[in-house]
C-alpha atoms as a PDB file:
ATOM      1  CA  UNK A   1      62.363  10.341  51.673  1.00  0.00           C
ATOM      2  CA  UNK A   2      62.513  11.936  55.234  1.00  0.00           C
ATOM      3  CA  UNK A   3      66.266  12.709  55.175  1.00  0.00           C
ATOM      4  CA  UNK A   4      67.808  15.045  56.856  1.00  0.00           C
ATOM      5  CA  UNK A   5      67.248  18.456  55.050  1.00  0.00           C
ATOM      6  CA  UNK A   6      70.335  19.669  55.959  1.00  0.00           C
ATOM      7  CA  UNK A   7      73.511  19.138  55.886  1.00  0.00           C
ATOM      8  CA  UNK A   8      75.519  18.893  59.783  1.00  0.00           C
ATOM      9  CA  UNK A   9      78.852  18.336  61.026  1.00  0.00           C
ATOM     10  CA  UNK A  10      78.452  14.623  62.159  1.00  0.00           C
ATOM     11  CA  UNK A  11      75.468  14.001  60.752  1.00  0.00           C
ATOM     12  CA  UNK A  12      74.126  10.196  61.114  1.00  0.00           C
ATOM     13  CA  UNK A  13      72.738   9.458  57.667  1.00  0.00           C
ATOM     14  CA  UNK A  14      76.145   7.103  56.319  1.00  0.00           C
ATOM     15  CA  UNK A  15      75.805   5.436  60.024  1.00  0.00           C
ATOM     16  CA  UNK A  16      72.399   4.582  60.125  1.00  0.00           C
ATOM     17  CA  UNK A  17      72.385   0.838  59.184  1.00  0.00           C
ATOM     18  CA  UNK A  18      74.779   0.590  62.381  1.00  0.00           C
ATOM     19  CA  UNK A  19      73.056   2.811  65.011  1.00  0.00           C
ATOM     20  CA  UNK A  20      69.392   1.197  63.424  1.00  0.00           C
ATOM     21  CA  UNK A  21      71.086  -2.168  64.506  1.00  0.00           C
ATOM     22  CA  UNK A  22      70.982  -1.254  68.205  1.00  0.00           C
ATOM     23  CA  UNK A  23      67.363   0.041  68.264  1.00  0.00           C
ATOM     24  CA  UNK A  24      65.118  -1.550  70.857  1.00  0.00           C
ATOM     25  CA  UNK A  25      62.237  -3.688  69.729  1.00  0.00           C
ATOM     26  CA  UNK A  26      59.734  -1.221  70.082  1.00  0.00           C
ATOM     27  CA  UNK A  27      60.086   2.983  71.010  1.00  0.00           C
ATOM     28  CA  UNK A  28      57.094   4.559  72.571  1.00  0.00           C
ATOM     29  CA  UNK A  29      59.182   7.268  73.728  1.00  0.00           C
ATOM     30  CA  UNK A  30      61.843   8.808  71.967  1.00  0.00           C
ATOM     31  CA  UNK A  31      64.011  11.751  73.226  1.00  0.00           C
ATOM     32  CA  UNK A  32      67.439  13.153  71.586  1.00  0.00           C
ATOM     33  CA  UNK A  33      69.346  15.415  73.564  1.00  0.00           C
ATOM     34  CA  UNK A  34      71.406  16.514  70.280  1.00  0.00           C
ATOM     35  CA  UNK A  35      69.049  16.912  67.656  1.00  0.00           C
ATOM     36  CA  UNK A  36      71.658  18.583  65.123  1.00  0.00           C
ATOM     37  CA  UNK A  37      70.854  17.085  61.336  1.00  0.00           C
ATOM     38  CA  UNK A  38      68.179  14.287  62.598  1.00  0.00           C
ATOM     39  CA  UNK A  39      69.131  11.590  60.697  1.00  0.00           C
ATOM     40  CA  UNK A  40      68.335   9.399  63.445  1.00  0.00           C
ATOM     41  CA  UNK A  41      65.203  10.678  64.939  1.00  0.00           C
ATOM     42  CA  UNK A  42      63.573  10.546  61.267  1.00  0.00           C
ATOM     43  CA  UNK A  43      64.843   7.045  60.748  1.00  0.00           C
ATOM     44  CA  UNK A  44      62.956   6.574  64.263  1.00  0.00           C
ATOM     45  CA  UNK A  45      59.604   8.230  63.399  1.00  0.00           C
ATOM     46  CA  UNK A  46      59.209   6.333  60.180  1.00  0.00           C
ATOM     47  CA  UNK A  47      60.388   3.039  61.843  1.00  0.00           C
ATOM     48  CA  UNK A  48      58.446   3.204  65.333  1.00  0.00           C
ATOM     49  CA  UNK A  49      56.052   6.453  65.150  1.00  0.00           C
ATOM     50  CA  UNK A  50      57.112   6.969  68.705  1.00  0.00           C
ATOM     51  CA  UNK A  51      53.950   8.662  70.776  1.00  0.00           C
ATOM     52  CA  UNK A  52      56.318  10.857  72.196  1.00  0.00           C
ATOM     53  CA  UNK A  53      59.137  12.816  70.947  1.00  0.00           C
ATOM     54  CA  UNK A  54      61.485  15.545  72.535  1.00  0.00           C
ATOM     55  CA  UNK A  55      63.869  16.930  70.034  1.00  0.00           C
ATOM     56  CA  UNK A  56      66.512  19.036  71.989  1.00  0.00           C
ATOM     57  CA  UNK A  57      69.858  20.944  70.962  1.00  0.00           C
ATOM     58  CA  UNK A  58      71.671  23.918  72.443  1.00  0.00           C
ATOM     59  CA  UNK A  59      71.541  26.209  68.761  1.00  0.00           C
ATOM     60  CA  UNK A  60      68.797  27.858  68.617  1.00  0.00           C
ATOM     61  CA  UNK A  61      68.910  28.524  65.305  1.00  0.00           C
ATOM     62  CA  UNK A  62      68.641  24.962  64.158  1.00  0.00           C
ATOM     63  CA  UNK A  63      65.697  24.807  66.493  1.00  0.00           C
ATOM     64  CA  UNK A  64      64.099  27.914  65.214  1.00  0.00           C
ATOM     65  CA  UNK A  65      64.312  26.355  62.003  1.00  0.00           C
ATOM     66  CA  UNK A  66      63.214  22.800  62.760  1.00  0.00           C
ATOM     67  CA  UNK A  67      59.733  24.814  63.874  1.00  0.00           C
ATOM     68  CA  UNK A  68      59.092  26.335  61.067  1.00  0.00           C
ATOM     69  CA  UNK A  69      59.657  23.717  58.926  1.00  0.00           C
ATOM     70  CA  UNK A  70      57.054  21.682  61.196  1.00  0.00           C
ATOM     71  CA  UNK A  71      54.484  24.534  61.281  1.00  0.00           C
ATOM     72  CA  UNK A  72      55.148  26.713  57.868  1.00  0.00           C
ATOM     73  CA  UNK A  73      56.623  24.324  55.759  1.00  0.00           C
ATOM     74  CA  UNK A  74      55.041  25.938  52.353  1.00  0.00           C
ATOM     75  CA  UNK A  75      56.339  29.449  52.883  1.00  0.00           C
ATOM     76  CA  UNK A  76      59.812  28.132  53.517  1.00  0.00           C
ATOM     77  CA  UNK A  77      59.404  25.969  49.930  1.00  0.00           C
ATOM     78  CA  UNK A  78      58.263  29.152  47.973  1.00  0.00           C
ATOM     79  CA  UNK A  79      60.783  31.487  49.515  1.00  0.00           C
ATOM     80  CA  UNK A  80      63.382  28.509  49.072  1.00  0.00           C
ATOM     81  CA  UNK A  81      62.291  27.971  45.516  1.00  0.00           C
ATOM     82  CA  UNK A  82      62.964  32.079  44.585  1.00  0.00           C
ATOM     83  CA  UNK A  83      65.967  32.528  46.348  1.00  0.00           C
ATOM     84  CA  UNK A  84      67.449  29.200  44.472  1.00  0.00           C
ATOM     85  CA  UNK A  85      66.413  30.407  41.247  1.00  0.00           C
ATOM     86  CA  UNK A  86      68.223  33.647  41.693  1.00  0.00           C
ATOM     87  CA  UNK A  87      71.223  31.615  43.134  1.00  0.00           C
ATOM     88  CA  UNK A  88      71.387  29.608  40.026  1.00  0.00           C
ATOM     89  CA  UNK A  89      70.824  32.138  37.662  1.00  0.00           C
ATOM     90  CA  UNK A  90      73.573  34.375  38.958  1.00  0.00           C
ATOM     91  CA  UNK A  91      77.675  34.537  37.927  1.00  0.00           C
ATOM     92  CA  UNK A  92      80.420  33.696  39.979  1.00  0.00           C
ATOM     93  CA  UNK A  93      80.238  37.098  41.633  1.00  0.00           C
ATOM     94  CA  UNK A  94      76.593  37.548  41.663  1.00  0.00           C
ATOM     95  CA  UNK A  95      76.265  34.463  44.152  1.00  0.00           C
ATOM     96  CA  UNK A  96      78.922  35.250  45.981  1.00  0.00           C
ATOM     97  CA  UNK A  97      77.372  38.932  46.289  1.00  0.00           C
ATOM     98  CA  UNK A  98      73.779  36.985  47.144  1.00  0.00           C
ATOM     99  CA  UNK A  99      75.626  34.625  49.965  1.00  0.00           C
ATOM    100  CA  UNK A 100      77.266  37.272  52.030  1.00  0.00           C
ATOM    101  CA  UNK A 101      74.337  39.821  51.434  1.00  0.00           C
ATOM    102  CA  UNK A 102      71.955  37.497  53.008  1.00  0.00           C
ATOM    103  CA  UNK A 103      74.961  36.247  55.897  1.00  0.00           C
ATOM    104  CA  UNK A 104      74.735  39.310  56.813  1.00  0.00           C
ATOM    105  CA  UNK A 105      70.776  39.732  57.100  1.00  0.00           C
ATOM    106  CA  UNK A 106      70.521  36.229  59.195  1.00  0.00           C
ATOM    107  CA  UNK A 107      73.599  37.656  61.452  1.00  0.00           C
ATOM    108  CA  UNK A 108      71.674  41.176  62.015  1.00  0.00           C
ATOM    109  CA  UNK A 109      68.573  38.943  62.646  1.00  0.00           C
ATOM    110  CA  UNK A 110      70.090  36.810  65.059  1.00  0.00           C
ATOM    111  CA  UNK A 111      71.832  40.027  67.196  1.00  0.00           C
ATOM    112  CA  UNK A 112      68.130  41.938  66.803  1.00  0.00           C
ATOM    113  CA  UNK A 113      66.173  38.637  68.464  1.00  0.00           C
ATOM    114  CA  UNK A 114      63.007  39.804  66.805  1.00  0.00           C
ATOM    115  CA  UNK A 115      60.475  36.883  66.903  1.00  0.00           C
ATOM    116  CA  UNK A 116      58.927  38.399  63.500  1.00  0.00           C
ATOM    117  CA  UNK A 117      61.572  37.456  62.326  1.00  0.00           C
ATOM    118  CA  UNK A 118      61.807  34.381  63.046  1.00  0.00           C
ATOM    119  CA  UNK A 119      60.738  32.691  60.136  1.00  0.00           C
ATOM    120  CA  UNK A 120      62.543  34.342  57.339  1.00  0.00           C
ATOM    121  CA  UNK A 121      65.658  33.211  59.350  1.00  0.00           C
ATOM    122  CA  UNK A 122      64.570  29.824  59.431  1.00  0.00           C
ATOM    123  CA  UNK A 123      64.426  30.184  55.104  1.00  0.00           C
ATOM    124  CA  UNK A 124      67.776  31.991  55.528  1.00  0.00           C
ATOM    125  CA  UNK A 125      68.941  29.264  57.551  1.00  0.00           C
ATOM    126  CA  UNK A 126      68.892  26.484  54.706  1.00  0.00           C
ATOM    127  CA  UNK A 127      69.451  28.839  52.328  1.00  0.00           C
ATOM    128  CA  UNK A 128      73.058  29.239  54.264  1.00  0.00           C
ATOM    129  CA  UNK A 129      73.220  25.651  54.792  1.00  0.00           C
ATOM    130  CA  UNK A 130      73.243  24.471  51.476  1.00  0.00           C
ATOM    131  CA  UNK A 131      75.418  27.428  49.937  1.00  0.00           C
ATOM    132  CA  UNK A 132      78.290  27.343  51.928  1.00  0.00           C
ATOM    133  CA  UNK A 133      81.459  25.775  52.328  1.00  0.00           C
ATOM    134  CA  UNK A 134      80.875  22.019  52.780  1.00  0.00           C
ATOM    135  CA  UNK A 135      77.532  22.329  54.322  1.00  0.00           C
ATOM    136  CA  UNK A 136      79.047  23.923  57.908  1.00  0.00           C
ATOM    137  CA  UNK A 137      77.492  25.531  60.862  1.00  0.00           C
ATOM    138  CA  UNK A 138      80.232  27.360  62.770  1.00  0.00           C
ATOM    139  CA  UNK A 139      79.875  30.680  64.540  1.00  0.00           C
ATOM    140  CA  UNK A 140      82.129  33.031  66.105  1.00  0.00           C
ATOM    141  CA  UNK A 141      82.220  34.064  70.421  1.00  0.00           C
ATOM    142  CA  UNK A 142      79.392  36.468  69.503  1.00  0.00           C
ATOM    143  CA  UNK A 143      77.441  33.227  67.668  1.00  0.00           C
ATOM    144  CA  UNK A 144      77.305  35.179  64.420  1.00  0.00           C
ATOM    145  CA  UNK A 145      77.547  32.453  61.705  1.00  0.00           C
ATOM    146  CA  UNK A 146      80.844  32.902  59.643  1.00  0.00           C
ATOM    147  CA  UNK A 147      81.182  30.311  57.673  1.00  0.00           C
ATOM    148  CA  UNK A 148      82.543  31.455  53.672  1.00  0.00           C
ATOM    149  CA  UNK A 149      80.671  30.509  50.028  1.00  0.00           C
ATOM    150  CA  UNK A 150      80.836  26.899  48.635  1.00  0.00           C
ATOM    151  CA  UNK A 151      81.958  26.355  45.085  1.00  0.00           C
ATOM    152  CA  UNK A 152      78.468  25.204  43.619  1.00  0.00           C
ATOM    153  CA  UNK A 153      77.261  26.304  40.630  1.00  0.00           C
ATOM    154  CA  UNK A 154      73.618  24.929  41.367  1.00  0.00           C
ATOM    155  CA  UNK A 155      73.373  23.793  45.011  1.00  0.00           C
ATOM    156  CA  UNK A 156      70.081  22.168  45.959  1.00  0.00           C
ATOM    157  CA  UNK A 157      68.740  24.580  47.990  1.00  0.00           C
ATOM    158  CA  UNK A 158      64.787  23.858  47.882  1.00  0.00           C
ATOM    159  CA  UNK A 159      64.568  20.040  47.738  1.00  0.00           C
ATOM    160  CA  UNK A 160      60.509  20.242  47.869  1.00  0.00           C
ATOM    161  CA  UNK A 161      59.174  16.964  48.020  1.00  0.00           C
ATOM    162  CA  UNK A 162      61.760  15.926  51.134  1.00  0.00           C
ATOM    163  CA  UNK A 163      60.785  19.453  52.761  1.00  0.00           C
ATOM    164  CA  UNK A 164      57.230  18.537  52.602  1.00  0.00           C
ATOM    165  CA  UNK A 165      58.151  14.663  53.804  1.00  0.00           C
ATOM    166  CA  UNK A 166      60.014  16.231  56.767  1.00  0.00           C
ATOM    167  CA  UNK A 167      57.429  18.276  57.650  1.00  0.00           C
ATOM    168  CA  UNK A 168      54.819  15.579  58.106  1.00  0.00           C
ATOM    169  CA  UNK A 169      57.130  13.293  59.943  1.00  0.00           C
ATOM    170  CA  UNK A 170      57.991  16.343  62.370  1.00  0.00           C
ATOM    171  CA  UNK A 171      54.448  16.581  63.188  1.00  0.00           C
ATOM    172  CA  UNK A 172      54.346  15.563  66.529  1.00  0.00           C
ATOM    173  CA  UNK A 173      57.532  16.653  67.762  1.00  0.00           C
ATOM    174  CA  UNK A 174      58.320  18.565  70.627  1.00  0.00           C
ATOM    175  CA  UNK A 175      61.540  20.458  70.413  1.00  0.00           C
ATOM    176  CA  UNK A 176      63.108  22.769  72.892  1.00  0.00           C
ATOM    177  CA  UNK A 177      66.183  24.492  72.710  1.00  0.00           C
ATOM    178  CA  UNK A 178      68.397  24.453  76.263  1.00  0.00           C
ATOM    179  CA  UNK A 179      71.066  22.349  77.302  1.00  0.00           C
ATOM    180  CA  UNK A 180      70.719  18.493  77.255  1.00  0.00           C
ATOM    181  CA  UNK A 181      71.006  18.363  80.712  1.00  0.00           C
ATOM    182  CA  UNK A 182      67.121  19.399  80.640  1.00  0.00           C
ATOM    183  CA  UNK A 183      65.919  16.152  78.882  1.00  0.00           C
ATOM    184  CA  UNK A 184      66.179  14.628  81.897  1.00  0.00           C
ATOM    185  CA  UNK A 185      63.066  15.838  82.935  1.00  0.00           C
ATOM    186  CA  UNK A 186      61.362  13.838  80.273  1.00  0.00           C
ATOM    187  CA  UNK A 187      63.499  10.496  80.351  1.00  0.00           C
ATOM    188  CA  UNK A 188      61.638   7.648  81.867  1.00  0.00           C
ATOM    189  CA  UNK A 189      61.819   3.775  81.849  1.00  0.00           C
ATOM    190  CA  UNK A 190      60.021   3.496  78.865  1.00  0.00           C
ATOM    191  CA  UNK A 191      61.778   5.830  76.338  1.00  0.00           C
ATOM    192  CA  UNK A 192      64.794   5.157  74.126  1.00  0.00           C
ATOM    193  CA  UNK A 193      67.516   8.362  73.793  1.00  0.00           C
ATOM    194  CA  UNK A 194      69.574   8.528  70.778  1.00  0.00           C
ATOM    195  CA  UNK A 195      72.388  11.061  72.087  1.00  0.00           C
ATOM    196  CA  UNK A 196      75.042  12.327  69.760  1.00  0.00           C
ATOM    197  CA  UNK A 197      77.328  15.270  71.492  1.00  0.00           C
ATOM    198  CA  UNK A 198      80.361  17.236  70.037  1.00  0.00           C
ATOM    199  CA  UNK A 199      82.497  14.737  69.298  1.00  0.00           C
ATOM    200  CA  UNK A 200      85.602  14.858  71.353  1.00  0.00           C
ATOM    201  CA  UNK A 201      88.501  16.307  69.005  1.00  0.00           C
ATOM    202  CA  UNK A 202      90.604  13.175  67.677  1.00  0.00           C
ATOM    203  CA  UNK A 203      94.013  16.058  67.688  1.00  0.00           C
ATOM    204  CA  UNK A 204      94.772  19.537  68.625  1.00  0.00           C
ATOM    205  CA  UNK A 205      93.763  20.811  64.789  1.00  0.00           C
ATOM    206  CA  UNK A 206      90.980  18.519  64.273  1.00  0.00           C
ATOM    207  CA  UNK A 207      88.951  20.251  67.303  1.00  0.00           C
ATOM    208  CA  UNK A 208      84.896  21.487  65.539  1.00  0.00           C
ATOM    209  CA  UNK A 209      82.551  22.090  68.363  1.00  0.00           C
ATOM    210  CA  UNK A 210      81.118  25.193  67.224  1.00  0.00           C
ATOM    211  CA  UNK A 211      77.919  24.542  66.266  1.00  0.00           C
ATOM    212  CA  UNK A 212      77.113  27.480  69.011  1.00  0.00           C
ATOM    213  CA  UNK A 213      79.198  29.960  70.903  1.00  0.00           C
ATOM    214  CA  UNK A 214      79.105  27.091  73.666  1.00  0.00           C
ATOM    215  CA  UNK A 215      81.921  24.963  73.866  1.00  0.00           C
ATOM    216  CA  UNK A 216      82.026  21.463  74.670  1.00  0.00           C
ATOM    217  CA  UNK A 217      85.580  19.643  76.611  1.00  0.00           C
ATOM    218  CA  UNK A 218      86.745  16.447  78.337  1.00  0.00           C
ATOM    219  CA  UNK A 219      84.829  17.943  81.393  1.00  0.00           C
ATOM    220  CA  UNK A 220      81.609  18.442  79.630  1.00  0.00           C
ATOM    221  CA  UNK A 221      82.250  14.677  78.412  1.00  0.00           C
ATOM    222  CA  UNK A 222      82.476  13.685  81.872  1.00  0.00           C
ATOM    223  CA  UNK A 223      79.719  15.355  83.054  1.00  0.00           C
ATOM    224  CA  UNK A 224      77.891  13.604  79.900  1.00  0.00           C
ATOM    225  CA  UNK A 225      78.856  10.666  81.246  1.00  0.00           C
ATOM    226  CA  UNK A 226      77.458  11.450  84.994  1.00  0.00           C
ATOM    227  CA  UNK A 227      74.082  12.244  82.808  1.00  0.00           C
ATOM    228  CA  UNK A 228      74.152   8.937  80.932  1.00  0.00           C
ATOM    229  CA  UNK A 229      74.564   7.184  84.385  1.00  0.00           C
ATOM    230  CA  UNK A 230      71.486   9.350  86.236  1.00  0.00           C
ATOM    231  CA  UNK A 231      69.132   8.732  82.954  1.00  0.00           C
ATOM    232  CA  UNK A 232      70.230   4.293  83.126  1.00  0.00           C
ATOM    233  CA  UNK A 233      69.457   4.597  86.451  1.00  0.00           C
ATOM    234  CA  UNK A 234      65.688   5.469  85.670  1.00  0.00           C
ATOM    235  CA  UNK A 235      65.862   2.640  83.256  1.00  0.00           C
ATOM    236  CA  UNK A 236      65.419   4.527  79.949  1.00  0.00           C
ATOM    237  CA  UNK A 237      67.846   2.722  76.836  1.00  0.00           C
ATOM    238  CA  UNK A 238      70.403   4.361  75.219  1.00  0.00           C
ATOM    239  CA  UNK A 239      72.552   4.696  72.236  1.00  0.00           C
ATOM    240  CA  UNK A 240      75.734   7.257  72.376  1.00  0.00           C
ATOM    241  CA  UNK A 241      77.725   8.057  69.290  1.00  0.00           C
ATOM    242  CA  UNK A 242      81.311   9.605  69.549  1.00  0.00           C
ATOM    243  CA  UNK A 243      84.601   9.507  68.304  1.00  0.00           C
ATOM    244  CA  UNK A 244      87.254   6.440  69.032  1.00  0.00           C
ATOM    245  CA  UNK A 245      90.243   8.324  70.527  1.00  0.00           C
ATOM    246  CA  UNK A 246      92.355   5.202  69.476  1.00  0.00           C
ATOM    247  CA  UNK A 247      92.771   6.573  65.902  1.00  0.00           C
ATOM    248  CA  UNK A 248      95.448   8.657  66.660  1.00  0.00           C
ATOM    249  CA  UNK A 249      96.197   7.210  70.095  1.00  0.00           C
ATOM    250  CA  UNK A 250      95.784   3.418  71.158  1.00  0.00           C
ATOM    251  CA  UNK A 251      96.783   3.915  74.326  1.00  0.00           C
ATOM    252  CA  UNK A 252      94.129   6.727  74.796  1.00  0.00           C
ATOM    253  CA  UNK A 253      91.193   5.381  77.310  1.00  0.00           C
ATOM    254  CA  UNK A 254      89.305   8.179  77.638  1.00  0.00           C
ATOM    255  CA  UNK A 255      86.062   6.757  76.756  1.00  0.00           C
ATOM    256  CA  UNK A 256      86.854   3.159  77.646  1.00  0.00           C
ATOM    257  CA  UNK A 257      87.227   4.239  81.232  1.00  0.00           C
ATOM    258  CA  UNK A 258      84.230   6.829  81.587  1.00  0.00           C
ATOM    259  CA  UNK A 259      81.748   4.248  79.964  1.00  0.00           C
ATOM    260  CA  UNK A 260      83.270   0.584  81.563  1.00  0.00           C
ATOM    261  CA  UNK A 261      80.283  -0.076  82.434  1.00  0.00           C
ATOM    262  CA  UNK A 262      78.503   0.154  79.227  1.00  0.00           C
ATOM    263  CA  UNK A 263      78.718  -1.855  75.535  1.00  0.00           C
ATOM    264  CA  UNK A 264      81.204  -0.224  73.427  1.00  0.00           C
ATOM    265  CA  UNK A 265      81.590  -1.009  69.706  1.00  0.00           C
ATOM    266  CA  UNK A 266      83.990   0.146  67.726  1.00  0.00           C
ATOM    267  CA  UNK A 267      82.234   0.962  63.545  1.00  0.00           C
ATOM    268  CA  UNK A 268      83.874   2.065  60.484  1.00  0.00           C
ATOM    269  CA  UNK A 269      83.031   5.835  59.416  1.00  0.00           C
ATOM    270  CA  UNK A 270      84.050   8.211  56.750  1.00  0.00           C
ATOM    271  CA  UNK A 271      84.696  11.594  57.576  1.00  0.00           C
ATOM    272  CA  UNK A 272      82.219  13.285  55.682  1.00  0.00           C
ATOM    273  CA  UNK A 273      83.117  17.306  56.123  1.00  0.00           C
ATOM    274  CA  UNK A 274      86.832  18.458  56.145  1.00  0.00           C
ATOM    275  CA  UNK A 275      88.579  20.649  53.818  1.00  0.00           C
ATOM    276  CA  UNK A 276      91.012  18.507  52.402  1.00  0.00           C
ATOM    277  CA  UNK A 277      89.202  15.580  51.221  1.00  0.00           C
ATOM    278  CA  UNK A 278      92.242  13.345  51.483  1.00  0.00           C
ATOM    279  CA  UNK A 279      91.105  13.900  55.193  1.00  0.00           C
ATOM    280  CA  UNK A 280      88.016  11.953  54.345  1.00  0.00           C
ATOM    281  CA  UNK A 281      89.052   8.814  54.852  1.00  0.00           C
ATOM    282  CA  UNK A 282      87.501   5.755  56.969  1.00  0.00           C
ATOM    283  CA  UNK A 283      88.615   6.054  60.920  1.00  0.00           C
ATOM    284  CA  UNK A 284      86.693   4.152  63.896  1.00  0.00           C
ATOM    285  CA  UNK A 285      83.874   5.617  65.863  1.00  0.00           C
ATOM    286  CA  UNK A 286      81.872   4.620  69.389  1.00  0.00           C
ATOM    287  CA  UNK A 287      78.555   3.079  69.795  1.00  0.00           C
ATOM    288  CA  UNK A 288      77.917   2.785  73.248  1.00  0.00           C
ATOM    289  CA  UNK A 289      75.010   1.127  74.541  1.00  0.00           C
ATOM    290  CA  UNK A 290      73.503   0.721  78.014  1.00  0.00           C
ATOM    291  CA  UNK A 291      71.155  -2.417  76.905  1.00  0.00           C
END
């Protein structure tokens, strides 16, 4: 219990073991400057129960929904519960009339930034999460979510017993939604930071940073680096995650050369969301470590 309780593009959960393997001894102090699905900051909480914990990422909806889930956890679960047994009930066309009737609504809640609102788009949130196409968050340049149906039949959209799990662990959370660059701020000598950025694109085709209407390039890397450098310097430990440009390119250094003065492993991974899933194959990732 305490998985993630949705699903995210790069999500930790199949990497755990390895990431859990470069833990400190003991977290106080936790901070994650890209919260996205979690996987690792629940693994944390149940592990270490940290005193401290800033949970940060740039989409606001994700925070928004992270919130609610920490504060109204039971109106979530009953509005989950009825909107999954209308799901299930419904045809082929009925759902798909249900999913882009309520895309919409979470769209024209997101442009009308009503804070009423704000918890029925959390509900809408998972709702969207677990209905459409391979469990995606993309957006377009106006950061309207436009993502298309799944093909499930009976997706589990209210999963009650993690929901309420989550919602305990969250308890003592902070979260704040801005770039990471403002975790620094909070970084000290005693805390651990888990950090786990858009991955940089492996080709041309394979490129998915659009978890927001922000994008995220080589430069942004760089200055990720610069970050990673300030935050060592105050002593704090940390773990990077990102994607091993030597899978399509051995001679490709990118990441060897902007972290040569860090550990860098090289692990096995599965590519867990693409549309073809002869794309889901095993290719190498990066664990970098400053400890």
């Amino acid at each position: 219990m305490g998985k993630p309780f949705i699903k995210w593009a790069g999500g930790k959960s199949q990497l755990l073991s390895d990431i859990r393997n470069k833990y400190p001894d003991k977290i106080e102090r936790y901070c994650e400057p890209f919260l996205g699905g979690g996987a690792v900051m629940f693994d944390i909480i149940k592990l270490f129960q940290p005193k401290e914990i800033l949970a940060n990422d740039i989409n606001k909806e994700l925070i928004n929904t992270y919130k609610h889930i920490q504060t109204n956890c039971d109106f979530i679960i009953k509005e989950l519960n009825t909107l999954q047994n209308h799901f299930w009930l419904g045809s082929e066309e009925k759902r798909r009339e249900i999913y882009l009737l309520l895309r919409n609504k979470f769209n024209e809640m997101i442009i009308g930034k009503k804070e009423a609102e704000n918890l029925e788009k959390a509900v809408l949130f998972i709702f969207l999460n677990k209905t459409c196409f391979n469990g995606l968050y993309r957006v377009n340049s106006k950061g309207l979510f436009n993502v298309p149906i799944g093909s499930y039949k009976k997706p589990p959209i209210c999963d009650e017993e993690n929901l309420i799990y989550c919602s305990k662990l969250l308890k003592n959370v902070k979260f704040s939604c801005a770039d990471y660059s403002t975790t620094n701020d909070f970084i000290d000598s005693k805390t651990f930071v888990y950090i786990d950025p858009p991955y940089r694109p492996l080709s041309a085709t394979s490129s998915f940073t659009a978890y927001s209407e922000f994008t995220f390039s080589d430069q942004e890397q760089q200055n990720l680096g610069k970050f990673i450098d300030c935050i060592t310097q105050k002593g704090a430990k940390i773990v990077l995650s990102n994607s091993d440009p030597k899978n399509t390119n051995v001679e490709d250094n990118f990441f060897d050369e902007l972290y040569a003065n860090y550990t860098i492993n090289r692990i096995e991974a599965k590519r867990m969301i693409n549309s073809n899933s002869s794309g889901r194959g095993s290719i190498k990732e990066l664990l970098i470590c400053n400890f």
